[in-house]
Protein backbone atom coordinates (compact mmCIF):
# COMPACT_ATOMS: atom_id res chain seq x y z
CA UNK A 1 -2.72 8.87 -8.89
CA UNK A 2 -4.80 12.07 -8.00
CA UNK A 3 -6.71 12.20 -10.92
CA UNK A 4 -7.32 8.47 -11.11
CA UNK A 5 -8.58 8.41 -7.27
CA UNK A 6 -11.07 11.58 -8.45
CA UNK A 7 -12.06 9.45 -11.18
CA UNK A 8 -12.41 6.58 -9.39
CA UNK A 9 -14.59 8.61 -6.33
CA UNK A 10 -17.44 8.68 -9.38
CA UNK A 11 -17.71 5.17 -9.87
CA UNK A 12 -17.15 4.18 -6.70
CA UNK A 13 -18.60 4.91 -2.63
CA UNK A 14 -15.61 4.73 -1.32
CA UNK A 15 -11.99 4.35 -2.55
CA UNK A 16 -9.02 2.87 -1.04
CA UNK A 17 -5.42 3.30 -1.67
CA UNK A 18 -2.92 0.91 -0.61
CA UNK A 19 0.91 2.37 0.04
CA UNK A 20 3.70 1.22 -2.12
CA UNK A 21 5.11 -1.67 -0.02
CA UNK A 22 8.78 -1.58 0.86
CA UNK A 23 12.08 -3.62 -0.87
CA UNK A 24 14.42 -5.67 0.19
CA UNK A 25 17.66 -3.20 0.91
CA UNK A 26 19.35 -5.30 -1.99
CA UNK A 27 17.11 -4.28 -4.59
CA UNK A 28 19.21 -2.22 -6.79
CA UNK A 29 16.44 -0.73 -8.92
CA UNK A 30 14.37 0.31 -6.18
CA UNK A 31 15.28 2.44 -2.93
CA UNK A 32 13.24 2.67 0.06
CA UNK A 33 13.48 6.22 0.46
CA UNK A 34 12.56 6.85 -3.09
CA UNK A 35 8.83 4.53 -2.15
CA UNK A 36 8.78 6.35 1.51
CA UNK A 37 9.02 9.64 -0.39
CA UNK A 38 5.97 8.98 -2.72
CA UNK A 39 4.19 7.55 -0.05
CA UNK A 40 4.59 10.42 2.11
CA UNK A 41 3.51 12.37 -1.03
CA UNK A 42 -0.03 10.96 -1.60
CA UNK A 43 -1.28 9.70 1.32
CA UNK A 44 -2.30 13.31 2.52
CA UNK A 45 -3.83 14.56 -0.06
CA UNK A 46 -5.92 11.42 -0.88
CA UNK A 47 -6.89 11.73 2.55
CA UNK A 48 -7.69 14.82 1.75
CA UNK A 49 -10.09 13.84 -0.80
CA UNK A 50 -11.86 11.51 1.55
CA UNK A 51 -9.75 8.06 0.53
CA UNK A 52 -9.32 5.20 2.49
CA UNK A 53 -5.48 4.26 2.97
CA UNK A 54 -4.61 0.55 2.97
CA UNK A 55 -0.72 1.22 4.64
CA UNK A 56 0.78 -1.53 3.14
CA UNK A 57 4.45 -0.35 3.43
CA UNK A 58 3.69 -0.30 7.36
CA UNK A 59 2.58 -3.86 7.44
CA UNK A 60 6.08 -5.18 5.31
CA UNK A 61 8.49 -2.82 6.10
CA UNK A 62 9.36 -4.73 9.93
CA UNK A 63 9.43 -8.27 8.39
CA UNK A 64 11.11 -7.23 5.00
CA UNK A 65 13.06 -10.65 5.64
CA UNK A 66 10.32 -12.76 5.56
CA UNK A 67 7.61 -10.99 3.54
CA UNK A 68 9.79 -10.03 0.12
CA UNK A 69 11.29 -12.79 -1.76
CA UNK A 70 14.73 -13.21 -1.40
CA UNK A 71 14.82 -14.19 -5.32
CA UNK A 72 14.18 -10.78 -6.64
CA UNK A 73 14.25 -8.27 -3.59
CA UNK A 74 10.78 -7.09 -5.05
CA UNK A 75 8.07 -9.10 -5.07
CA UNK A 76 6.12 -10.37 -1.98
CA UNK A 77 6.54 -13.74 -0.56
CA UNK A 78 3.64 -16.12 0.42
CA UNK A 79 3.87 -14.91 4.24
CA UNK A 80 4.25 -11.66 2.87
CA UNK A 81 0.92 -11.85 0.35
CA UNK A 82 -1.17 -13.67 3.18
CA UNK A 83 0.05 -10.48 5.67
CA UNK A 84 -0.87 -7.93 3.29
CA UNK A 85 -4.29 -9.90 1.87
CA UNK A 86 -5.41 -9.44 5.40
CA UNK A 87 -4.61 -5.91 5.32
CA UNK A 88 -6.73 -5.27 2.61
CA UNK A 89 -9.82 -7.47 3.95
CA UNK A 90 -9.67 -5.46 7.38
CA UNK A 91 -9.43 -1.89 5.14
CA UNK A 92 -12.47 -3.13 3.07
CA UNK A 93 -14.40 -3.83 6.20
CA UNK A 94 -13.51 -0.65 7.14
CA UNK A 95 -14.85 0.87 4.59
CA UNK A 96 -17.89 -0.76 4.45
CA UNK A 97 -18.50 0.24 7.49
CA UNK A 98 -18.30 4.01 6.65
CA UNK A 99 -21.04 3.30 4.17
């Protein structure tokens, strides 16, 4: 992710990351601490390089009932999608405004 965020910073004015969002605690491929552990990983050091970070994860991880499907333990629901679409409207208008 490191070197595609570098790569990325050419193309682009400004880059954002979004964090890994959370799982339902019955996924049994997936483990929050495993996601919290890469999060906790990146987002420093693409801070670092000057990216944006979208927190995802902190906008999922209270309503994990009502924002990942119950189906699959994965995937985001439609409250969950409309929560996190905001998210990433407010972080572009952030960084439009850093333009």
């Amino acid at each position: 992710m490191l070197r595609i965020a570098g790569i990325l910073q050419t193309l682009a004015k400004k880059v954002i990351f979004s964090t890994t969002t959370p799982v339902d605690p019955a996924n049994v491929h997936d483990h929050h601490e495993t996601i919290s552990k890469y999060n906790a990983y990146l987002v420093p050091k693409l801070e670092a390089m000057g990216v944006l970070i979208d927190d995802l994860n902190s906008v999922v991880k209270p309503h994990i009932d009502t924002y990942i499907r119950e189906d699959d333990h994965l995937h985001l629901s439609e409250a969950g999608s409309d929560a996190c679409a905001q998210a990433v409207v407010e972080s572009i208008k952030k960084a439009e405004e850093m333009l």
